[in-house]
PDB file of N, CA and C in Angstrom:
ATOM      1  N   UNK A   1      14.810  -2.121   3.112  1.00  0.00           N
ATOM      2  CA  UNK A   1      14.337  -1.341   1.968  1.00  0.00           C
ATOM      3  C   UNK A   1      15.364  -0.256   1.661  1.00  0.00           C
ATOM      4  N   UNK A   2      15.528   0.132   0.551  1.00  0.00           N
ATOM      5  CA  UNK A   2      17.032   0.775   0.020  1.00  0.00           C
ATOM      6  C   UNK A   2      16.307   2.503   0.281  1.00  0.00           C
ATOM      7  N   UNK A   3      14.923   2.754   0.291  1.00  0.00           N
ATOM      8  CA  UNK A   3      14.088   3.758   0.105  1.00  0.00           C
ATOM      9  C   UNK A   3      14.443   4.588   1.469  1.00  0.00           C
ATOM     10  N   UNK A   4      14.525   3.776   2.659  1.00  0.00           N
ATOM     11  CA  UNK A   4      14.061   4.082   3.967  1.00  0.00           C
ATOM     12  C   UNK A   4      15.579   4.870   4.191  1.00  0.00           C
ATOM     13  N   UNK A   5      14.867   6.565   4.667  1.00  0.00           N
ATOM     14  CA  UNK A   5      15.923   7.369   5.054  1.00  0.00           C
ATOM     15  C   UNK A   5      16.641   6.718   6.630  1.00  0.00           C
ATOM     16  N   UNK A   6      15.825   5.650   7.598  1.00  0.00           N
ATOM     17  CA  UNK A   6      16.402   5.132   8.411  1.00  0.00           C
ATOM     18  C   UNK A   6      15.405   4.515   9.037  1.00  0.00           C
ATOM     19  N   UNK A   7      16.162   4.314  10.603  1.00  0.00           N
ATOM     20  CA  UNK A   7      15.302   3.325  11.055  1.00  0.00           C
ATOM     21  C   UNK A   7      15.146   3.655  12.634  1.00  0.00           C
ATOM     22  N   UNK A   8      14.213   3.084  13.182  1.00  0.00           N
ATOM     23  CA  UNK A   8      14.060   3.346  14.593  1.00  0.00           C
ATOM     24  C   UNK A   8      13.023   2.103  15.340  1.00  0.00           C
ATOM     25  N   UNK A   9      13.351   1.827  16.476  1.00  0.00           N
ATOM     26  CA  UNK A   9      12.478   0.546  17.033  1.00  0.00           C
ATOM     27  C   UNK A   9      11.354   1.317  17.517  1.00  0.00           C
ATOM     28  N   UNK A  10      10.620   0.261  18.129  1.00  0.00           N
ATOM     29  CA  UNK A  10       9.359   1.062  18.675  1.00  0.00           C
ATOM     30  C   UNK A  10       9.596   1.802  19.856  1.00  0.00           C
ATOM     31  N   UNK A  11      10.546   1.219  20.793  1.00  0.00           N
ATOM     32  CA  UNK A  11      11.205   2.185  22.256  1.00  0.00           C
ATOM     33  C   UNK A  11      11.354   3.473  21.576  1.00  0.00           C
ATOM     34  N   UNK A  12      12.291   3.282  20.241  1.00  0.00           N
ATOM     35  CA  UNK A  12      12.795   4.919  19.941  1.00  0.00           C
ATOM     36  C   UNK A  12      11.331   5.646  19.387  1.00  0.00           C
ATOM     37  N   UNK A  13      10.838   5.144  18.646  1.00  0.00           N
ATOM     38  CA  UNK A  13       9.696   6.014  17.847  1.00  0.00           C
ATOM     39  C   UNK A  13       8.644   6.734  19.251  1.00  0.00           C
ATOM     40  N   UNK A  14       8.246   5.864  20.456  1.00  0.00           N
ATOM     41  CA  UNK A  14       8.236   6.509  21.535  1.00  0.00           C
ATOM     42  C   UNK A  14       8.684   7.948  22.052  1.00  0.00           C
ATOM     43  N   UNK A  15       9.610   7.685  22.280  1.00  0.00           N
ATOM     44  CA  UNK A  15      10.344   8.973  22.539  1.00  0.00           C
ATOM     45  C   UNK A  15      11.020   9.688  21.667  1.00  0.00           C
ATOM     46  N   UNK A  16      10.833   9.433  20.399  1.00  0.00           N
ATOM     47  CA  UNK A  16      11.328  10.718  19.586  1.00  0.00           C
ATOM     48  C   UNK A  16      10.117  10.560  18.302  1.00  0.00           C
ATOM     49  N   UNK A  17       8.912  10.281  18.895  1.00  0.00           N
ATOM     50  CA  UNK A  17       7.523  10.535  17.491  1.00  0.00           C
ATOM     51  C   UNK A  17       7.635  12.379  17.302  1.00  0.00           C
ATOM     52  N   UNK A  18       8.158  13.165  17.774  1.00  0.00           N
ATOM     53  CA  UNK A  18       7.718  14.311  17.597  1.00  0.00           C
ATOM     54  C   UNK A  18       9.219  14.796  16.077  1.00  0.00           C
ATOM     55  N   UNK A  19      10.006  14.022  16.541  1.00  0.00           N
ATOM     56  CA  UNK A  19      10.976  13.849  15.855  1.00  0.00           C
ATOM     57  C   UNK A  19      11.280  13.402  14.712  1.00  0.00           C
ATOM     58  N   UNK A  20      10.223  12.257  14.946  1.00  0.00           N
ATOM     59  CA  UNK A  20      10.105  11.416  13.357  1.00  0.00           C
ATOM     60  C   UNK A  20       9.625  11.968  12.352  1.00  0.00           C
ATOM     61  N   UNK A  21       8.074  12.342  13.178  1.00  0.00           N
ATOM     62  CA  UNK A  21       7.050  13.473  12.603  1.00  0.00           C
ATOM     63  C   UNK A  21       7.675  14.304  11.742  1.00  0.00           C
ATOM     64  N   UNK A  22       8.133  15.026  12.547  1.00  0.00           N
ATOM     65  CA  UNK A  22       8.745  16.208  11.576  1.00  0.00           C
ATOM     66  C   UNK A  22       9.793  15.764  10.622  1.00  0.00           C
ATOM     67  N   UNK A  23      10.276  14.835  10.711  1.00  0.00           N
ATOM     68  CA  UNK A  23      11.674  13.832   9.571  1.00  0.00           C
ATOM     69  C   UNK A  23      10.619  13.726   8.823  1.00  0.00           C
ATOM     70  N   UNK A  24       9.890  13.425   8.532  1.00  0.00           N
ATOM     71  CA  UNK A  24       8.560  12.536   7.431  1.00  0.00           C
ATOM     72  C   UNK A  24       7.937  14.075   6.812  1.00  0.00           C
ATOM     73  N   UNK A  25       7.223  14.615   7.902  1.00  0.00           N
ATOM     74  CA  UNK A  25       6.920  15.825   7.128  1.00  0.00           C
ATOM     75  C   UNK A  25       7.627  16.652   6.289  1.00  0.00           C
ATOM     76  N   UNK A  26       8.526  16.947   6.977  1.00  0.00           N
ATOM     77  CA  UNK A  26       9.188  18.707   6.602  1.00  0.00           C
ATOM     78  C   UNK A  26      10.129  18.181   6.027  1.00  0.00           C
ATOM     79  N   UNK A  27      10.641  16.809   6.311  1.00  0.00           N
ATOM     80  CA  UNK A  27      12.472  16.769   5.229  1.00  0.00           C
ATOM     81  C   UNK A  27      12.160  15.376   4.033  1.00  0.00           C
ATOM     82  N   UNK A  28      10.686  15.222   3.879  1.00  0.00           N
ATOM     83  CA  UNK A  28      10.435  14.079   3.416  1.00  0.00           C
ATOM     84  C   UNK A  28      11.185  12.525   3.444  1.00  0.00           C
ATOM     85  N   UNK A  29      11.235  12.558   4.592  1.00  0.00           N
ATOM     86  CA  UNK A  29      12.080  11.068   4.757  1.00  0.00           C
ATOM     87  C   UNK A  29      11.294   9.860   5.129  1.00  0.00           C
ATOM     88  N   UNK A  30      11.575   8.453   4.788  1.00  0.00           N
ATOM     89  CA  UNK A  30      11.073   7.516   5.024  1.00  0.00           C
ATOM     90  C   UNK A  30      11.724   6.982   6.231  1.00  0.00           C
ATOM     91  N   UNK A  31      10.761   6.744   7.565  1.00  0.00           N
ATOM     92  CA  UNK A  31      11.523   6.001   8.286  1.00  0.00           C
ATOM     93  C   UNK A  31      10.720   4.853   8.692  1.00  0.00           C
ATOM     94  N   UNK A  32      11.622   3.487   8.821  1.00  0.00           N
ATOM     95  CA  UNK A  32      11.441   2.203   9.018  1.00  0.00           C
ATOM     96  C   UNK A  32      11.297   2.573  10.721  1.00  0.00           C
ATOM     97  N   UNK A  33       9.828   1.768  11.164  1.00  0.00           N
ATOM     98  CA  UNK A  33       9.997   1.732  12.443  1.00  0.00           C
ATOM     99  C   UNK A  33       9.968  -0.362  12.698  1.00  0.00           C
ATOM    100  N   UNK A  34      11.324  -0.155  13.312  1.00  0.00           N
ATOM    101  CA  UNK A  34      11.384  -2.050  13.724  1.00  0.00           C
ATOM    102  C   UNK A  34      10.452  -2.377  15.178  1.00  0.00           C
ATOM    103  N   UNK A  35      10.140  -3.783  14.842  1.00  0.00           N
ATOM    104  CA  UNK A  35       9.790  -4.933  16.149  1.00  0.00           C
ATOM    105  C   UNK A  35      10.527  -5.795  16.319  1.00  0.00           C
ATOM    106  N   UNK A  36      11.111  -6.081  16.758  1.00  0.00           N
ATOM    107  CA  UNK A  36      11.608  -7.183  16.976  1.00  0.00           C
ATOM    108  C   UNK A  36      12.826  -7.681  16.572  1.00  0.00           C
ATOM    109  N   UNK A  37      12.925  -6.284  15.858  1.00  0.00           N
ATOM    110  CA  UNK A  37      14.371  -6.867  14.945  1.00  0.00           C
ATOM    111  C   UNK A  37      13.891  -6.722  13.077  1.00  0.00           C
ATOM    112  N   UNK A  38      12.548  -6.598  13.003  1.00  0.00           N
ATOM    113  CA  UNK A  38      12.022  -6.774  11.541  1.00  0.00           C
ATOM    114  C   UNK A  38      11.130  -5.700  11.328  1.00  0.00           C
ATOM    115  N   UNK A  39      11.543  -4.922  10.300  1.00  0.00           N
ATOM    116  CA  UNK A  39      10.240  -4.059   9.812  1.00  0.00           C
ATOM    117  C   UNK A  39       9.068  -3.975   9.887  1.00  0.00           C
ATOM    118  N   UNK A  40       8.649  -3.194  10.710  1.00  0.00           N
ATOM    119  CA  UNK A  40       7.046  -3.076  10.878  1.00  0.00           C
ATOM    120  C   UNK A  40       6.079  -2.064  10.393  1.00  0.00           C
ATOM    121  N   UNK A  41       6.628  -1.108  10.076  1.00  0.00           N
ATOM    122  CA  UNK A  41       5.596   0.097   9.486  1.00  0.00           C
ATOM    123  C   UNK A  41       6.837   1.229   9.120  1.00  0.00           C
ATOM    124  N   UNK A  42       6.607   1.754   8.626  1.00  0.00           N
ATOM    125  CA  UNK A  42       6.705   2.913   7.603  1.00  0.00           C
ATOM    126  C   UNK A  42       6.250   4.130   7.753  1.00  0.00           C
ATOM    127  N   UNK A  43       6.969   5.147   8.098  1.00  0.00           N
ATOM    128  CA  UNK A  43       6.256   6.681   8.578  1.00  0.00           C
ATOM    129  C   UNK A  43       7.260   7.543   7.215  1.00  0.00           C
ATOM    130  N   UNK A  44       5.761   7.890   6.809  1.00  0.00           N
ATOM    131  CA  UNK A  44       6.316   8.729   5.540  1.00  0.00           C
ATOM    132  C   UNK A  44       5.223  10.229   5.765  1.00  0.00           C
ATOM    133  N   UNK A  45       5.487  11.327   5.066  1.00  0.00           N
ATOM    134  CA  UNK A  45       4.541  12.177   4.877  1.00  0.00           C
ATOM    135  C   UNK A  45       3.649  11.878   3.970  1.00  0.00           C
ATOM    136  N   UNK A  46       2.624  12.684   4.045  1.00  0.00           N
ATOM    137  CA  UNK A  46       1.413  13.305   3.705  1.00  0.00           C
ATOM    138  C   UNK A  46       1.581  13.151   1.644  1.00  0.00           C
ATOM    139  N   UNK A  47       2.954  13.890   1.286  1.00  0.00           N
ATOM    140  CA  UNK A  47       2.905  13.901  -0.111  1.00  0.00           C
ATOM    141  C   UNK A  47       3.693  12.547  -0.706  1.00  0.00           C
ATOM    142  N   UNK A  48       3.693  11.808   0.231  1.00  0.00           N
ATOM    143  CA  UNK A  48       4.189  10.198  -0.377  1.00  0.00           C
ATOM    144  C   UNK A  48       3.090   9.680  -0.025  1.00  0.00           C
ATOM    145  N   UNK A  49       2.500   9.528   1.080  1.00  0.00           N
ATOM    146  CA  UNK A  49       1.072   8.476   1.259  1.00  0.00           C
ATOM    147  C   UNK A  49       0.162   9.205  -0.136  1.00  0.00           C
ATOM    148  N   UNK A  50      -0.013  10.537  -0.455  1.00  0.00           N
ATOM    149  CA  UNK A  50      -1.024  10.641  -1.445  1.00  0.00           C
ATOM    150  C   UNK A  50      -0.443  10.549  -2.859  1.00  0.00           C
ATOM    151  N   UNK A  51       0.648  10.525  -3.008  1.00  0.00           N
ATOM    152  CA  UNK A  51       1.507   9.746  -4.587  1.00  0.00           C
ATOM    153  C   UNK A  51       1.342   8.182  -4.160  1.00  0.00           C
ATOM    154  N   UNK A  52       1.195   7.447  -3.368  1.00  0.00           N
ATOM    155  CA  UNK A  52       0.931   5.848  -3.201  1.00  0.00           C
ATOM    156  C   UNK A  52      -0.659   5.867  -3.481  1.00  0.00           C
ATOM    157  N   UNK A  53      -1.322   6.962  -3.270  1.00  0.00           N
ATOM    158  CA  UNK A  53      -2.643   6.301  -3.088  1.00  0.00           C
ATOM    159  C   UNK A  53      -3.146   6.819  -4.822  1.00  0.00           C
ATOM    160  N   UNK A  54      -2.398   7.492  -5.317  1.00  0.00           N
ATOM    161  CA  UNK A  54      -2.551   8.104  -6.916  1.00  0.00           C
ATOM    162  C   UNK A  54      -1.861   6.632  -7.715  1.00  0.00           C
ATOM    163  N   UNK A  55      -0.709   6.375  -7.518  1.00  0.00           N
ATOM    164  CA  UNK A  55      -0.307   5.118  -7.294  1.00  0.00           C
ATOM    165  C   UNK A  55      -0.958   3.638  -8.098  1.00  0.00           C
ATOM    166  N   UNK A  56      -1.756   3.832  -6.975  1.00  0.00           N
ATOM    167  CA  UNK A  56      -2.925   2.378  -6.622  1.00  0.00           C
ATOM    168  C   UNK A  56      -4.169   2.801  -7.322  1.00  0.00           C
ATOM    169  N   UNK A  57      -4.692   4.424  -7.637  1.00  0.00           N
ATOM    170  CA  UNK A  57      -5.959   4.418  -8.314  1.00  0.00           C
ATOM    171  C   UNK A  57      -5.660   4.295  -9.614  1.00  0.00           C
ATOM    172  N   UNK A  58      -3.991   4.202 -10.617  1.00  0.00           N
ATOM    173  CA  UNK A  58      -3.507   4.439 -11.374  1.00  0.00           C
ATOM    174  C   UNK A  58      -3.566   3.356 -12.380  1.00  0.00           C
ATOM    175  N   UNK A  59      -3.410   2.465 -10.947  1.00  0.00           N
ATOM    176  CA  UNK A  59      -3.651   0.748 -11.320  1.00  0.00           C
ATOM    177  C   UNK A  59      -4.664   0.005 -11.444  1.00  0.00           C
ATOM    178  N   UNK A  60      -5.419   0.439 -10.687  1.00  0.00           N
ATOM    179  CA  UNK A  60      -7.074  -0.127 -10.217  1.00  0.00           C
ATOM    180  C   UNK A  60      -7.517   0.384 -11.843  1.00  0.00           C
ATOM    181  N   UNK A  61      -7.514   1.332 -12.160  1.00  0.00           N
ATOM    182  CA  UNK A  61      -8.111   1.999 -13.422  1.00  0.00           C
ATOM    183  C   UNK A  61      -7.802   1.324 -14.633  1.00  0.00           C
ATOM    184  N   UNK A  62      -6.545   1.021 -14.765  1.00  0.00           N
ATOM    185  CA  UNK A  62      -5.785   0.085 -15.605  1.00  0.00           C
ATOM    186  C   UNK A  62      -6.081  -0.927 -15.401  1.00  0.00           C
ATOM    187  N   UNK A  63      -6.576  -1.898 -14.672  1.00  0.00           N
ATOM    188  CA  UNK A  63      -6.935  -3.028 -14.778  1.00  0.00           C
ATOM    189  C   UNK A  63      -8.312  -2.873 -14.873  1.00  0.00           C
ATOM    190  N   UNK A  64      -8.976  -2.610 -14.430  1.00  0.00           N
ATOM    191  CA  UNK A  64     -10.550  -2.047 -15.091  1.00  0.00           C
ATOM    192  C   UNK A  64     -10.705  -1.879 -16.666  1.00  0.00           C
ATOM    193  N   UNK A  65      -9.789  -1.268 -16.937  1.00  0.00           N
ATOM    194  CA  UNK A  65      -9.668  -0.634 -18.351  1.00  0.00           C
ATOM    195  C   UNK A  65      -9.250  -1.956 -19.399  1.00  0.00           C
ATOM    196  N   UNK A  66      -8.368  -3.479 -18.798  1.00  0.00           N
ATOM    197  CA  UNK A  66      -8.142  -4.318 -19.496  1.00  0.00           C
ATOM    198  C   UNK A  66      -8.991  -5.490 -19.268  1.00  0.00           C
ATOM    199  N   UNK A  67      -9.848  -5.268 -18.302  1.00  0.00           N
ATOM    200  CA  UNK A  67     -11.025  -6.212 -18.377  1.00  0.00           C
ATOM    201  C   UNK A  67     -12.118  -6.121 -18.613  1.00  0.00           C
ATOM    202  N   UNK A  68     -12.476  -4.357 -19.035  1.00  0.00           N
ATOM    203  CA  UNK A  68     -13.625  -4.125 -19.762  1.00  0.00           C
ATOM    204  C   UNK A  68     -12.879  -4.465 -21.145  1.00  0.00           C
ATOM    205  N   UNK A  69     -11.568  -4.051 -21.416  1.00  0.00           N
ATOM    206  CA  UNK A  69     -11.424  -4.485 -23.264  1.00  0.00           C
ATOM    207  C   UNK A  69     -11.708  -6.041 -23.225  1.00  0.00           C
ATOM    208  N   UNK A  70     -11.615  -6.731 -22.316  1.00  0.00           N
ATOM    209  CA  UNK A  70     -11.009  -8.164 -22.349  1.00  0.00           C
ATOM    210  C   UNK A  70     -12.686  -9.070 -22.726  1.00  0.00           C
ATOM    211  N   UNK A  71     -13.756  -8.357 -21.965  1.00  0.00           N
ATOM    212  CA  UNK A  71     -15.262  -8.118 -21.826  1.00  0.00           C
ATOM    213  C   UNK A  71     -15.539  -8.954 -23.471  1.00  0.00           C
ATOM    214  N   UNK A  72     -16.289 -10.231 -23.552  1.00  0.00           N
ATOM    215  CA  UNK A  72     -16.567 -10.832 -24.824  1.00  0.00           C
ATOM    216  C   UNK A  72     -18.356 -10.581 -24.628  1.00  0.00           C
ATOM    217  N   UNK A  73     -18.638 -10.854 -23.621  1.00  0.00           N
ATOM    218  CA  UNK A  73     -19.964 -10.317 -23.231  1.00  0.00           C
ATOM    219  C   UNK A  73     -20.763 -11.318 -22.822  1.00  0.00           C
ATOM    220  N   UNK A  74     -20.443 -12.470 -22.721  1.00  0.00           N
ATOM    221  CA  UNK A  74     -21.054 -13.475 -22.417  1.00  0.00           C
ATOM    222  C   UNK A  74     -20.847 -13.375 -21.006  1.00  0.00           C
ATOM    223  N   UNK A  75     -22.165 -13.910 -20.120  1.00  0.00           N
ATOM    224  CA  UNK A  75     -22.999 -14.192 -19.070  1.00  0.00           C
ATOM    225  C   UNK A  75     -22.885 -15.279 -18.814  1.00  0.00           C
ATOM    226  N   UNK A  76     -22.896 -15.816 -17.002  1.00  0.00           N
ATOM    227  CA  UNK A  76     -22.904 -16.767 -16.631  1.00  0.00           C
ATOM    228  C   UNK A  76     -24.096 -16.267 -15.518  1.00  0.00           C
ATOM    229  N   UNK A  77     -24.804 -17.605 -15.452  1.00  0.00           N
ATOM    230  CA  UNK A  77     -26.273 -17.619 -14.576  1.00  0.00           C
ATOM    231  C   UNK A  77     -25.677 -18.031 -13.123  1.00  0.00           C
ATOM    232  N   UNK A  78     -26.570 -18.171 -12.155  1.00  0.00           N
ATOM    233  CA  UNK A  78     -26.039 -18.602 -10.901  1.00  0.00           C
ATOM    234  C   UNK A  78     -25.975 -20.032 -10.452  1.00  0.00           C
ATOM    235  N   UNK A  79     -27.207 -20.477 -11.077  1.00  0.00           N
ATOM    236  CA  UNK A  79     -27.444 -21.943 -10.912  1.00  0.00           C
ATOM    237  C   UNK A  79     -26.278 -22.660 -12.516  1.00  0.00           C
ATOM    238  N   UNK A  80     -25.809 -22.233 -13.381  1.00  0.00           N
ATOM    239  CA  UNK A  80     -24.716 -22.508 -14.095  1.00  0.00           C
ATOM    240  C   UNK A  80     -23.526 -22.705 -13.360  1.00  0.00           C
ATOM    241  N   UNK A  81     -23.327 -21.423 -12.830  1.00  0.00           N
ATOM    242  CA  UNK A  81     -21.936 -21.325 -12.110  1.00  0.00           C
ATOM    243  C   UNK A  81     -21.617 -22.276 -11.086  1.00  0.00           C
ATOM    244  N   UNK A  82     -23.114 -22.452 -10.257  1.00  0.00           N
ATOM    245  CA  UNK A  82     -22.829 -23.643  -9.238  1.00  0.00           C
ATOM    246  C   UNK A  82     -22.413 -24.669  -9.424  1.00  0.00           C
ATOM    247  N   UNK A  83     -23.562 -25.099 -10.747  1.00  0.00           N
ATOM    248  CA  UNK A  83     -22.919 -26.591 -11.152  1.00  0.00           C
ATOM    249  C   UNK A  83     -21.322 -26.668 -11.902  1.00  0.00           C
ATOM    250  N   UNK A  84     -20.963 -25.787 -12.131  1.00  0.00           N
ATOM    251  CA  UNK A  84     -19.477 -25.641 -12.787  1.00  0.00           C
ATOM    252  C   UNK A  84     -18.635 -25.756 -11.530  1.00  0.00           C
ATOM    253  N   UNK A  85     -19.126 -25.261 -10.152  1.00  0.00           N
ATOM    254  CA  UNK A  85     -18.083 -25.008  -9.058  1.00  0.00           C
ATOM    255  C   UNK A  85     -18.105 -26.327  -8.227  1.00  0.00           C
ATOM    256  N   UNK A  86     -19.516 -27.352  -8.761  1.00  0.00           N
ATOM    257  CA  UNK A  86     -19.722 -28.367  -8.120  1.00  0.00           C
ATOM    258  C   UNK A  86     -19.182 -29.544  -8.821  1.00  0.00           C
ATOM    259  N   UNK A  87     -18.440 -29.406 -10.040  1.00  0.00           N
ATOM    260  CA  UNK A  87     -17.916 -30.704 -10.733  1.00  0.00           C
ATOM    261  C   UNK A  87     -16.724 -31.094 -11.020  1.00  0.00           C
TER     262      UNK A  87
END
């Protein structure tokens, strides 16, 4: 990821979480923590996890918003739907 201020395996995030911590918090950096050789999680602060989660309600809303316009109003019954899922 071009984003990630760096990287660290899980041995390192071990012994330097107090380190990371504060990289993520206080200097806002993204760091890649690896397994195996492959990206596994992502330690970011507090004001990036809550711009991702503004993000995602940004979207959720927007698609809400194009499937109530999209809304013709017609109803489907249950015993309809079955036989539609059964043919």
């Amino acid at each position: 990821m071009d984003t990630l201020s760096d990287e660290v395996t899980t041995r390192e995030l071990r012994s330097q979480l107090a380190d990371v911590l504060g990289r993520a918090m206080y200097g806002g950096e993204r760091i890649g923590v690896t397994r195996n050789g492959k990206l596994a999680a992502v330690v970011v602060g507090v004001a990036d996890f809550e711009a991702l989660e503004d993000f995602e309600m940004a979207q959720d809303l927007a698609a809400y918003r194009e499937a109530k316009a999209a809304d013709d109003g017609t109803r489907v019954g249950l015993d309809e739907l079955r036989r539609d899922l059964n043919a």
